[in-house]
Protein backbone atom coordinates (compact mmCIF):
# COMPACT_ATOMS: atom_id res chain seq x y z
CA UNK A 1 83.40 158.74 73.13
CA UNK A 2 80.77 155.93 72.29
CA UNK A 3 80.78 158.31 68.47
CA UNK A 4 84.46 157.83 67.92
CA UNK A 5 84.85 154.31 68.59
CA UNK A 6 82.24 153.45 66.37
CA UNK A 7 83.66 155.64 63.76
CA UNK A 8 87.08 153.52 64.21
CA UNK A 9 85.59 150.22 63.77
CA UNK A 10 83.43 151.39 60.85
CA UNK A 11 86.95 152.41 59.04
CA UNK A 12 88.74 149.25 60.17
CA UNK A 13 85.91 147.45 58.51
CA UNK A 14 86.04 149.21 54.99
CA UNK A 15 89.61 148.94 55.11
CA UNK A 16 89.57 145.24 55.92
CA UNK A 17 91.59 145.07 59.18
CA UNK A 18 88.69 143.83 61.54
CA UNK A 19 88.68 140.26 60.49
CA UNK A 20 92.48 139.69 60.05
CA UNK A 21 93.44 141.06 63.56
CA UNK A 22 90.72 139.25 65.25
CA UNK A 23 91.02 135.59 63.18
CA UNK A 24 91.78 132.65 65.06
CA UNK A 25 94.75 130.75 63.65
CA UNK A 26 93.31 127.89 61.96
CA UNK A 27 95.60 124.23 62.89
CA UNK A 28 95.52 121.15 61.23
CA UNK A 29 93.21 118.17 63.16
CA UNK A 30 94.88 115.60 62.65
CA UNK A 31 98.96 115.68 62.72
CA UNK A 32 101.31 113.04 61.65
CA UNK A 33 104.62 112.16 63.16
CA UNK A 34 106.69 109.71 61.54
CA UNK A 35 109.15 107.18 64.27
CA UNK A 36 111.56 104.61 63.25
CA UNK A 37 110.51 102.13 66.37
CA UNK A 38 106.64 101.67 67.22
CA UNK A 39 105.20 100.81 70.87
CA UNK A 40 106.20 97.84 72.62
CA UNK A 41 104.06 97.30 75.28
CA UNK A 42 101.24 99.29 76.42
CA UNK A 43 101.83 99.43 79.99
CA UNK A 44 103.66 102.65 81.06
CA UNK A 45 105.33 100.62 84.30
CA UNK A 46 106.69 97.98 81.96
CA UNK A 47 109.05 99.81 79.06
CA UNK A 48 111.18 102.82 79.29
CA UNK A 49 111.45 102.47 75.50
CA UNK A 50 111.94 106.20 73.32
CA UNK A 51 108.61 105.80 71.69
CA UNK A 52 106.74 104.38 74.80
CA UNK A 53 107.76 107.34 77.18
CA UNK A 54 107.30 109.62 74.27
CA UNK A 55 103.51 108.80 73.98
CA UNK A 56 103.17 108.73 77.87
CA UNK A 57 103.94 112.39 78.40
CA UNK A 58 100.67 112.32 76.34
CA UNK A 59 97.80 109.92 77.54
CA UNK A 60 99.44 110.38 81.40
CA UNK A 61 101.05 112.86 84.07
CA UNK A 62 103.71 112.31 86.98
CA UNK A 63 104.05 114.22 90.13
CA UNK A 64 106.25 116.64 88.68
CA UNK A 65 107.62 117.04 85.48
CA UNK A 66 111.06 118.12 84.40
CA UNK A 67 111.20 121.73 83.25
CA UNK A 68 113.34 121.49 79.85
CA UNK A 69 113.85 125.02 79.39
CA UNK A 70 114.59 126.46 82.82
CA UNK A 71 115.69 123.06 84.57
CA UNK A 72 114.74 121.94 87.44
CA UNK A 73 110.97 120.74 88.22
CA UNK A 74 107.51 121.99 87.49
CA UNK A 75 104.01 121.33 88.71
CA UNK A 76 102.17 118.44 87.19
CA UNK A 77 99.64 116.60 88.64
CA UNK A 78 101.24 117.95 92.29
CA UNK A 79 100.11 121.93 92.05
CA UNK A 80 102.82 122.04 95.37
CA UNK A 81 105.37 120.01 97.22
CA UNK A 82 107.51 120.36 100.31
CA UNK A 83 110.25 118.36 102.10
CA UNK A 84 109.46 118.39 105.91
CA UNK A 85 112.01 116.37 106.89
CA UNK A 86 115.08 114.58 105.52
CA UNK A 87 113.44 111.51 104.54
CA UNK A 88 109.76 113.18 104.46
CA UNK A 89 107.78 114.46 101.26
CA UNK A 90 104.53 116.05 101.04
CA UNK A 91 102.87 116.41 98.14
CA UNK A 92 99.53 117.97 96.91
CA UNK A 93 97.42 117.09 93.97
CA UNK A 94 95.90 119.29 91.72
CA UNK A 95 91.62 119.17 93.36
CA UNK A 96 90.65 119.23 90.01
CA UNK A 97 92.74 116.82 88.20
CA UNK A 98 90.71 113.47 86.55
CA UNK A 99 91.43 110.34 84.57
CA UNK A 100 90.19 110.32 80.92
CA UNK A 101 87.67 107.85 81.99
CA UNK A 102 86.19 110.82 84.02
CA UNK A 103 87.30 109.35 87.57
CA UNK A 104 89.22 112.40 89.78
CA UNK A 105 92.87 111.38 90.49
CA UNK A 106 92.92 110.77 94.41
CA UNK A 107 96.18 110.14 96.44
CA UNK A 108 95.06 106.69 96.75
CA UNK A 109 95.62 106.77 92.87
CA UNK A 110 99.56 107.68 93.75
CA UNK A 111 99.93 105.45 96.59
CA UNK A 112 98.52 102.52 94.18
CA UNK A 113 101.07 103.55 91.53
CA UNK A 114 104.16 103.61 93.83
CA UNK A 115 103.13 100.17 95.04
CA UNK A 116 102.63 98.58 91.88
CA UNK A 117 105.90 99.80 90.62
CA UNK A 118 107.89 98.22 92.92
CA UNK A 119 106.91 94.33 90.68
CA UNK A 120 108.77 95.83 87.53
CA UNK A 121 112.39 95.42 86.51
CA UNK A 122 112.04 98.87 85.10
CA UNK A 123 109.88 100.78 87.69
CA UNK A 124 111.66 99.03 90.71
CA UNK A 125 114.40 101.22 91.20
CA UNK A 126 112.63 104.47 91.04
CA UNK A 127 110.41 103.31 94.60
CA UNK A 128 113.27 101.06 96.34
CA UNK A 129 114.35 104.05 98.20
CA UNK A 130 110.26 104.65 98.88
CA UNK A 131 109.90 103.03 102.37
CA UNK A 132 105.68 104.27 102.76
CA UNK A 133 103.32 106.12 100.87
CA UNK A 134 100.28 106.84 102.49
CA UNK A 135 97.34 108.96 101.23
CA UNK A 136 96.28 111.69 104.19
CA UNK A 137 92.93 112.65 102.38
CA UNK A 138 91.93 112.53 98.58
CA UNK A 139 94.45 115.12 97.18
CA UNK A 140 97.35 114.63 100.26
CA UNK A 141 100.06 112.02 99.93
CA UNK A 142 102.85 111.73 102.33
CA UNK A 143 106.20 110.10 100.58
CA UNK A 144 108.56 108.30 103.46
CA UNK A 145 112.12 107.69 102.74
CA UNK A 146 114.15 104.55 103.89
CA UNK A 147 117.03 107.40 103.24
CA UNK A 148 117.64 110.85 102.59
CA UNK A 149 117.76 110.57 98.39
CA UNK A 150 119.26 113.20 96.75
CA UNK A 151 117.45 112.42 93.33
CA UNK A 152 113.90 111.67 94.52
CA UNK A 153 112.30 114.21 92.74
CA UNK A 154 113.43 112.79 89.58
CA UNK A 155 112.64 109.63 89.94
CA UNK A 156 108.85 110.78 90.75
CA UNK A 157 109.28 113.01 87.24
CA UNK A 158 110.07 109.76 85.19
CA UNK A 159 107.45 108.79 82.33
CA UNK A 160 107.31 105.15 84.06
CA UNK A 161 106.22 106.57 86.88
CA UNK A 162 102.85 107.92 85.35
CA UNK A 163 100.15 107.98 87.62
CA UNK A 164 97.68 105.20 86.90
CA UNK A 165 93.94 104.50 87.90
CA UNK A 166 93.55 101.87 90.56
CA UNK A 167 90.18 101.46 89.15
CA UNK A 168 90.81 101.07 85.92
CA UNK A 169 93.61 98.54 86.47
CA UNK A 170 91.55 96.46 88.99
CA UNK A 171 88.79 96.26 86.39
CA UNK A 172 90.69 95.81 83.00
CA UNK A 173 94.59 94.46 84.04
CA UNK A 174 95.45 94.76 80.14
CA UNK A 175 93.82 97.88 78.93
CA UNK A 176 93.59 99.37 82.63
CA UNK A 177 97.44 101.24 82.77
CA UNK A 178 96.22 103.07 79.84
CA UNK A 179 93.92 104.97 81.53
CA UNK A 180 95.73 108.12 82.73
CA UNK A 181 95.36 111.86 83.21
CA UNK A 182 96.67 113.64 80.31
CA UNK A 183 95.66 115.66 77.44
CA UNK A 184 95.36 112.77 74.99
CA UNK A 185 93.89 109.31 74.97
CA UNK A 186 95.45 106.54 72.79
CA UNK A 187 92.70 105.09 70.87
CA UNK A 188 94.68 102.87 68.27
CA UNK A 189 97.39 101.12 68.28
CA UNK A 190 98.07 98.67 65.35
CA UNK A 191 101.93 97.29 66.20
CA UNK A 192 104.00 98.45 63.36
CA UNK A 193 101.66 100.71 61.14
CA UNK A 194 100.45 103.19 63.56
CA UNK A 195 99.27 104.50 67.14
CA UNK A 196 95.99 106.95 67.12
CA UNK A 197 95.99 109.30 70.16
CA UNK A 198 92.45 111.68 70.56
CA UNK A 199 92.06 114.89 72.29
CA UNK A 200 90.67 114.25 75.50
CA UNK A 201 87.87 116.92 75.58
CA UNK A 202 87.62 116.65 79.35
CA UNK A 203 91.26 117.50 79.87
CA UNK A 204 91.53 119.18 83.45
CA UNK A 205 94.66 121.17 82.53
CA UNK A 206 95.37 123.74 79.55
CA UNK A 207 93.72 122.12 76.55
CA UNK A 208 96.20 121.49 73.34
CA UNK A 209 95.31 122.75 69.88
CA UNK A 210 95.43 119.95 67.63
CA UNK A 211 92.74 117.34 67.97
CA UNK A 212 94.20 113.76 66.83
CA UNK A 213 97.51 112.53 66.43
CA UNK A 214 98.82 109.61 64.63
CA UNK A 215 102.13 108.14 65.11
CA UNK A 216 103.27 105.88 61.87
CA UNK A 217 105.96 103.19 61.85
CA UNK A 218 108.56 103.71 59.29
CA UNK A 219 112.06 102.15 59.85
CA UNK A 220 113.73 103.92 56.67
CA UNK A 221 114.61 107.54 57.47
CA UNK A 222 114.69 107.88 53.59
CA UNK A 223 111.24 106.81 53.70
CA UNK A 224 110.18 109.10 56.98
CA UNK A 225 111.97 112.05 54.65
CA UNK A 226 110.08 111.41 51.57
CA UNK A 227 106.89 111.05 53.26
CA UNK A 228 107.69 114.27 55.05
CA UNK A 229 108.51 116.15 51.53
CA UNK A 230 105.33 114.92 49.87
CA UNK A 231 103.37 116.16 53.08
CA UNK A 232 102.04 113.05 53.45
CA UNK A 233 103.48 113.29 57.06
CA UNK A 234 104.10 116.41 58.96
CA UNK A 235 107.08 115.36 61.57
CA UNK A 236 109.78 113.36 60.72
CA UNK A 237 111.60 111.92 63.75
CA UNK A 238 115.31 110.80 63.57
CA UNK A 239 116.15 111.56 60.08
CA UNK A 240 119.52 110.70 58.47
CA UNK A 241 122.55 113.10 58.70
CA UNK A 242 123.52 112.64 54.85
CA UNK A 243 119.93 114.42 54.31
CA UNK A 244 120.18 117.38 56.52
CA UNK A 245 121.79 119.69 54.34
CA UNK A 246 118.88 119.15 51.68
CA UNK A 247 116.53 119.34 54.29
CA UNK A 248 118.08 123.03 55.95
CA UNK A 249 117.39 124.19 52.31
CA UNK A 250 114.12 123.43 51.57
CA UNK A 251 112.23 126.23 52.29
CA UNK A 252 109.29 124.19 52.65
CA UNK A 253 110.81 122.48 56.20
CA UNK A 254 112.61 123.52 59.41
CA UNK A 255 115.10 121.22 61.08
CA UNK A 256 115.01 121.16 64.91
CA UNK A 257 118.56 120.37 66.66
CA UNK A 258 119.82 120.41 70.08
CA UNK A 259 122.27 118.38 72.00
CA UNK A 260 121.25 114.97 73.26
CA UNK A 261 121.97 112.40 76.19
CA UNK A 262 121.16 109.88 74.08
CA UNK A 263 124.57 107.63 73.51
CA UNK A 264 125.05 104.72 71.86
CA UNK A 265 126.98 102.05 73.01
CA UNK A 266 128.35 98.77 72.32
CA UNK A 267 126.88 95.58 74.78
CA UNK A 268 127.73 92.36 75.45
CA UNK A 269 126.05 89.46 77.09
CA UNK A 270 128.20 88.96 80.01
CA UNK A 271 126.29 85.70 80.68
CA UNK A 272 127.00 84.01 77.39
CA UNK A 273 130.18 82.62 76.31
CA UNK A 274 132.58 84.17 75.06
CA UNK A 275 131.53 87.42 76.41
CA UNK A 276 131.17 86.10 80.20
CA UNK A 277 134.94 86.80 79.69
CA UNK A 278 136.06 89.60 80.67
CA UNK A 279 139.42 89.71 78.99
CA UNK A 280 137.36 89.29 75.96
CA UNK A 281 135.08 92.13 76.42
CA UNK A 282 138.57 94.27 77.28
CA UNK A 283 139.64 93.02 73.87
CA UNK A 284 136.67 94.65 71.62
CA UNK A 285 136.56 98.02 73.89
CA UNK A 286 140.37 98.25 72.38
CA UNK A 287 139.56 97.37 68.77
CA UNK A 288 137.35 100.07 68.76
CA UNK A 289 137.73 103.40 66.62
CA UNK A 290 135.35 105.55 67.75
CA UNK A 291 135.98 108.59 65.30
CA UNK A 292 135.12 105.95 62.44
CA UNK A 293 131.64 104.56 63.86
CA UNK A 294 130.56 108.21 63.71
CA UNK A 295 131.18 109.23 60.33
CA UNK A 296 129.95 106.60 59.04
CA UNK A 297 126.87 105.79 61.66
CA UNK A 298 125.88 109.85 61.72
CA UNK A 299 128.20 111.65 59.21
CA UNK A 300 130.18 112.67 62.23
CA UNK A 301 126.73 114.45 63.67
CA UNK A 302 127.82 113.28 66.82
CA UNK A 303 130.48 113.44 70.19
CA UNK A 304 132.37 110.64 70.90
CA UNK A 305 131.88 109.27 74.64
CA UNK A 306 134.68 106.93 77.05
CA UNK A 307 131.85 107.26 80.03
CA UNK A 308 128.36 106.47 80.12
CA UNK A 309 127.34 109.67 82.34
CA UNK A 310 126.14 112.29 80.15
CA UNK A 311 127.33 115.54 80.68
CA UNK A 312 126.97 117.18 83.73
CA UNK A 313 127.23 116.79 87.47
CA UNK A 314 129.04 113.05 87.79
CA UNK A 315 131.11 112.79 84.57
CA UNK A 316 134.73 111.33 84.52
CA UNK A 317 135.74 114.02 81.01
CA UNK A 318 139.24 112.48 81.91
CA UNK A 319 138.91 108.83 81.69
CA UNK A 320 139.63 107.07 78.63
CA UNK A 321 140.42 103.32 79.35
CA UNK A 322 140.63 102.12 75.55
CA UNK A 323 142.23 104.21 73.30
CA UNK A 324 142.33 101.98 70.02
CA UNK A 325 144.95 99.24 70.23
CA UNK A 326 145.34 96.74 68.09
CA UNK A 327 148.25 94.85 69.52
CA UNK A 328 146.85 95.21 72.90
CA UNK A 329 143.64 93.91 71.78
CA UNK A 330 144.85 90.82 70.37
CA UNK A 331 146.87 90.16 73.71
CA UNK A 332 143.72 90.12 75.25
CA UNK A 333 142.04 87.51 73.04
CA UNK A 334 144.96 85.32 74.04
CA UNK A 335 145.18 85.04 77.47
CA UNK A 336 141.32 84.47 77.36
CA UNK A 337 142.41 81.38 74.89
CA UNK A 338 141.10 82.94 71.98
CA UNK A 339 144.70 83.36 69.86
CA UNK A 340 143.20 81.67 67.25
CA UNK A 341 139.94 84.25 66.93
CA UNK A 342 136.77 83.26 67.39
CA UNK A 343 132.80 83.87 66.15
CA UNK A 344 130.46 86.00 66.85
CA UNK A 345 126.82 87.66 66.26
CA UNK A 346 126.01 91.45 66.48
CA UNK A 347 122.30 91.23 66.65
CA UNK A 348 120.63 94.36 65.90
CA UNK A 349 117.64 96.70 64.65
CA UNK A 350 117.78 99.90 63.10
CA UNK A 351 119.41 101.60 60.12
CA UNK A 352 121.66 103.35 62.58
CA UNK A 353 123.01 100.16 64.76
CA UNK A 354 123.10 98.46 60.97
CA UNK A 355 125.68 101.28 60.29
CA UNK A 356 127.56 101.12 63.56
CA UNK A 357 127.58 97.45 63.04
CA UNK A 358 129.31 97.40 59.57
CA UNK A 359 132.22 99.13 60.94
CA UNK A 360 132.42 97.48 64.11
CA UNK A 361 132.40 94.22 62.57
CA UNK A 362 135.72 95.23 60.04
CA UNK A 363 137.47 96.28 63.34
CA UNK A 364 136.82 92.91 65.32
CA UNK A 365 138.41 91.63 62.03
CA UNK A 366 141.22 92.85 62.59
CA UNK A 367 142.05 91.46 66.11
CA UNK A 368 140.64 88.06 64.92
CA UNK A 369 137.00 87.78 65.72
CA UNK A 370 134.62 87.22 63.13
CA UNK A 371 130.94 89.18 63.10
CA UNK A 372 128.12 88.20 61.49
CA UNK A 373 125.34 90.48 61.57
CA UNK A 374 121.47 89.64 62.61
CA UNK A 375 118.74 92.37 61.75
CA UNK A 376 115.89 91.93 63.78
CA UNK A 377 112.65 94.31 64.60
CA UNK A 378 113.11 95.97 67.97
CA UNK A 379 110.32 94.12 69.83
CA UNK A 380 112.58 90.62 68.64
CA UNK A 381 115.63 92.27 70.23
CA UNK A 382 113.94 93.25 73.16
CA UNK A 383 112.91 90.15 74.10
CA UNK A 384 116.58 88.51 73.36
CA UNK A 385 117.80 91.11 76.21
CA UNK A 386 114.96 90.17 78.29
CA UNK A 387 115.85 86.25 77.86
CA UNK A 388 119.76 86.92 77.95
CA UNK A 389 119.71 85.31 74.32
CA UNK A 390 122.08 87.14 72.51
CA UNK A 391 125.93 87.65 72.34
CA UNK A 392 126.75 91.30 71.49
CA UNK A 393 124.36 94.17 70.20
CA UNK A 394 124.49 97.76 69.48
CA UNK A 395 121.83 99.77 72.20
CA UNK A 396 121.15 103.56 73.36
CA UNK A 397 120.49 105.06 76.52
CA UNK A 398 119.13 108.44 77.14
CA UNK A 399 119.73 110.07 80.82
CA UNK A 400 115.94 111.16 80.60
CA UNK A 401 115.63 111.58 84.13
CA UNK A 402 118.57 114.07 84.65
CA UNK A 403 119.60 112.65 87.57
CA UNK A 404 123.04 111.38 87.87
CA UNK A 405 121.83 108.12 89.22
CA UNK A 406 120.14 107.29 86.37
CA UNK A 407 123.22 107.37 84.26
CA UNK A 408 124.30 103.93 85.90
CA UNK A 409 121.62 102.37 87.56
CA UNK A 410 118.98 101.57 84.88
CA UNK A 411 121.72 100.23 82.72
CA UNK A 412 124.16 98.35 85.10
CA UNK A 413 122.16 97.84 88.14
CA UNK A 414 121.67 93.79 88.84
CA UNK A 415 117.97 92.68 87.65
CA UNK A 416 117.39 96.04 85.99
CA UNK A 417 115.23 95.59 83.28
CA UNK A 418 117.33 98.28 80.98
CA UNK A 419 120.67 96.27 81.87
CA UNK A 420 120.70 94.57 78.62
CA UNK A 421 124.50 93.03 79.01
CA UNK A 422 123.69 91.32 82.56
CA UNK A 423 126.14 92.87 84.35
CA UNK A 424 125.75 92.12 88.15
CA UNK A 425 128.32 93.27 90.41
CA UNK A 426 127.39 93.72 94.36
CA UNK A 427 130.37 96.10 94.71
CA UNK A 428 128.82 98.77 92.38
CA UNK A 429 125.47 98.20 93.34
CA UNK A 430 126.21 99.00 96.66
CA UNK A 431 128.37 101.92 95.46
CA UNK A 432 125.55 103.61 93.44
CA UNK A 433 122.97 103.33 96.50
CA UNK A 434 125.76 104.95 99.05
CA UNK A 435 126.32 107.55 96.09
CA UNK A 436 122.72 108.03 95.68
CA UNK A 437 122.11 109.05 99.49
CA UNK A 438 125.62 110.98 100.03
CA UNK A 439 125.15 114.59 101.51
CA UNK A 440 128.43 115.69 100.88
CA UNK A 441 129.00 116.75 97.40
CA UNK A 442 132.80 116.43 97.23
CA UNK A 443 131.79 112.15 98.33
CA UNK A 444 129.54 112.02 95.95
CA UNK A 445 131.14 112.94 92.65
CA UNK A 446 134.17 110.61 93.45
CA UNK A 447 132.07 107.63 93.91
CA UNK A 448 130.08 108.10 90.85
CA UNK A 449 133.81 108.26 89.04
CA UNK A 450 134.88 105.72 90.92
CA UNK A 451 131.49 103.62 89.70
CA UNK A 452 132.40 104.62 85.61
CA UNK A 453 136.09 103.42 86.12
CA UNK A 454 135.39 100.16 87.70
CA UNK A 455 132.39 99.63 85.47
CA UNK A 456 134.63 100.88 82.17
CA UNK A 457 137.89 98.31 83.26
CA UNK A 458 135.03 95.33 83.35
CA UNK A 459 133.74 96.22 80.41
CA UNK A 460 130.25 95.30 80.13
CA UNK A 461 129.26 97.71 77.56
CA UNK A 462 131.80 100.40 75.61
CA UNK A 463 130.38 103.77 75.04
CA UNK A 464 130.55 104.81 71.56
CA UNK A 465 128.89 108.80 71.20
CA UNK A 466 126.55 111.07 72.01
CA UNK A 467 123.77 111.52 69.18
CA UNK A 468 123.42 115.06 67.94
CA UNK A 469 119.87 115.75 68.02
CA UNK A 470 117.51 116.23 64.95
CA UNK A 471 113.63 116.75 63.75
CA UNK A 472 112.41 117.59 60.62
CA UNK A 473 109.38 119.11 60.12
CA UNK A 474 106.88 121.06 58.09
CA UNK A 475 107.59 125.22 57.83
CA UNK A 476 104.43 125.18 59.77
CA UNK A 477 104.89 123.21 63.33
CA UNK A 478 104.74 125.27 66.05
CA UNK A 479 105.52 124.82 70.23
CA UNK A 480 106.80 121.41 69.57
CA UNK A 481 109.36 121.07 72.67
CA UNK A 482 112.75 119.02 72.03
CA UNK A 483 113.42 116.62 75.19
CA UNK A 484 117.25 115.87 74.97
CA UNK A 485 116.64 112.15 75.29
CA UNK A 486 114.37 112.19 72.10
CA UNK A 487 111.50 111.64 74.05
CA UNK A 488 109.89 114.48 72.28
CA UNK A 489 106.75 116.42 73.88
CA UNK A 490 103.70 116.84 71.34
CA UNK A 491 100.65 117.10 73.14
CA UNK A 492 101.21 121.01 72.78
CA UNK A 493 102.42 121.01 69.16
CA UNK A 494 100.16 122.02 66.36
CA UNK A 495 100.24 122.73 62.57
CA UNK A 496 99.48 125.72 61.11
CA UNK A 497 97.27 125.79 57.90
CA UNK A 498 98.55 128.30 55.47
């Protein structure tokens, strides 16, 4: 026997077939991934921003994690999890899990992370429902419910709920919540040019393939697209819908697609005049054409939206509160006391919004209001939501939770830090959290319909579409993993080297 397997690998060997069926595919080290919008803060609890949760499924873990192919929820840094009660969770942490600084991720870790969330605007109302976490030994945390939540799990799945160090943050406040348990480590970050993230060598779970990655700025998707074609980058995120034809037949890319849940949508400042109006903001949801904003804003690459609940358990598919109306619109404008029209500012950043905006701004023409247009960078127009200083704006939100709550809450919920139009209404507030703990399905759905038409008939923000979803990339990416909210996973994409 020993005879005629060494007379088999001696022919292999003359004929050549040894080496190629035993070579390891070779990757590229360092890959490069082209974004319209950089980083805007570095804390994980403080931004739920595309780019910033994008990054985090890299440098940190949750709980659980969302399982994009199958649905439902997968092990993360919890290897298992049980509900012993109605209001009771258990959950146990991977024994060999550790933070990048080398530290092993306790339950104390967990219970320090729930905690700390509940001082953000944009962590707060993934723990409010969290009445006590306690650790029961290094790798045991018990989760106690003020109510039974129906959505719990993905809230604890969220990218803003990354588990952080309570060492690291206690020693370093600033750098500290960047210290977390994934396979990367971000390294760089230089706002507006680029954001380094390393292997981490000492990663606990599988280990990726490709060693470095760096994230560049570019706003232009022509310029993304040309960088991409020149191979000077190997991902290009977002790019425009006039180019995807010539990118489909270029044998030298692949273009990634999927439906979304990311939809754009028109808001307005419901704290500054003339938009703390409501007959106002009933006035622009009319003048809207929909169908137009899309071919012009994505080439018609996208599904038009009355509702902000993406689609799925929740959605209203029947209401549709504005049709375009013109006459009606104007009517509107005058019993606010506008008959004679009035000014505004669309403040906004992005080629996209820029697009949305030129159209929107010839429709408001027509019913009398005059739009001028304000480009700004994203981190400006961030911090004009956060301050309330701005009148209207073109936004997105992406359901990246894939709960139903998180359709309404983030965005309309009173003190959220994602409600950028400053809608606060105690009646819905109240309705989501009875919503949010209602057994009874048949309950449930008709309050979260009865939540999109009161919220639709106020008119804080008017849903515009539902982005179709695209990625252009080299021939040679492989395993990279399309999240329908664009917040992409990487860490286990690599680049093959011809």
């Amino acid at each position: 026997m020993k005879k005629i397997v060494s007379l088999i690998l001696c022919l292999a060997m003359v004929l050549g077939t040894v080496s190629v069926a035993f070579a390891e595919e070779k990757v590229k080290e360092n890959v490069i991934v082209a974004l319209e919008e950089d980083l805007t803060l570095l804390d994980p609890q403080q931004s739920n921003g595309t780019t910033n949760c994008m990054l985090r499924w890299m440098t940190h873990s949750t709980l659980v994690d969302l399982d994009l192919v199958n649905g439902g929820f997968v092990a993360d840094l919890a290897s298992s999890w049980e509900q012993t009660s109605d209001v009771d969770w258990v959950f146990h942490l991977n024994e060999s899990a550790t933070f990048q600084n080398g530290d092993p991720v306790k339950a104390s870790d967990v219970v320090f992370t729930i905690n700390r969330a509940r001082e953000s605007s944009f962590t707060s109302d993934k723990v409010e429902w969290i009445k006590e976490a306690v650790a029961v030994d290094d790798h045991t945390v018990q989760i106690t419910l003020s109510e039974s939540v129906q959505d719990i799990l993905f809230y604890l799945s969220y990218s803003t709920m990354s588990i952080l160090s309570e060492a690291a943050v206690n020693a370093d406040a600033e750098w500290g919540p960047n210290v977390g348990s994934g396979p990367y480590t971000l390294t760089e970050w230089e706002y507006g040019d680029h954001t380094t993230l390393v292997r981490n060598e000492n990663y606990w779970a599988e280990m990726p393939k490709t060693k470095v990655f760096t994230f560049r700025i570019m706003p232009e998707a022509s310029t993304r697209l040309i960088a991409l074609q020149t191979g000077e980058v190997d991902v290009c995120t977002d790019p425009a819908p006039i180019e995807l034809n010539h990118i489909e037949a270029d044998q030298n890319l692949t273009l990634l697609t999927m439906a979304s849940e990311k939809m754009q949508y028109i808001t307005m400042n419901v704290e500054k005049a003339p938009f703390d109006n409501e007959k106002v903001r009933q006035a622009v949801a009319c003048a809207i054409n929909k169908d137009d904003i899309v071919i012009v804003a994505v080439e018609g690459r996208g599904t038009v939206t009355n509702t902000f609940f993406s689609v799925g358990y929740g959605r209203d598919a029947e209401i549709d509160l504005y049709p375009q109306d013109i006459d009606r619109a104007k009517a509107l404008l005058k019993e606010a006391g506008y008959e004679n029209g009035l000014d505004i500012t669309i403040s906004i950043s992005g080629e996209e919004k820029k697009l949305q905006a030129l159209v929107i701004q010839e429709q408001l023409a027509a019913i009398g209001i005059n739009a001028s247009i304000e480009e700004l960078d994203i981190a400006t127009l961030k911090t004009m939501f956060k301050e309330s200083n701005y009148q209207m704006s073109m936004y997105n939100w992406a359901n990246d939770s894939a709960g139903p709550d998180n359709n309404v809450r983030p965005i309309l919920r009173s003190g959220s830090g994602s409600n950028r139009s400053h809608f606060a209404d105690p009646y819905i507030d109240e309705l989501m959290d009875k919503a949010l703990v209602e057994k009874d399905d048949a309950t449930r759905l008709s309050m979260y319909k009865e939540i999109q038409r009161y919220v639709l008939e106020k008119a804080p923000i008017v849903p515009m579409y539902y982005n179709d979803l695209y990625v252009a990339a080299t021939k040679n990416i492989r395993n990279l993993t399309l999240d329908p909210s664009f917040c992409h996973r990487y860490a286990y994409s690599y680049v093959v080297v011809d």
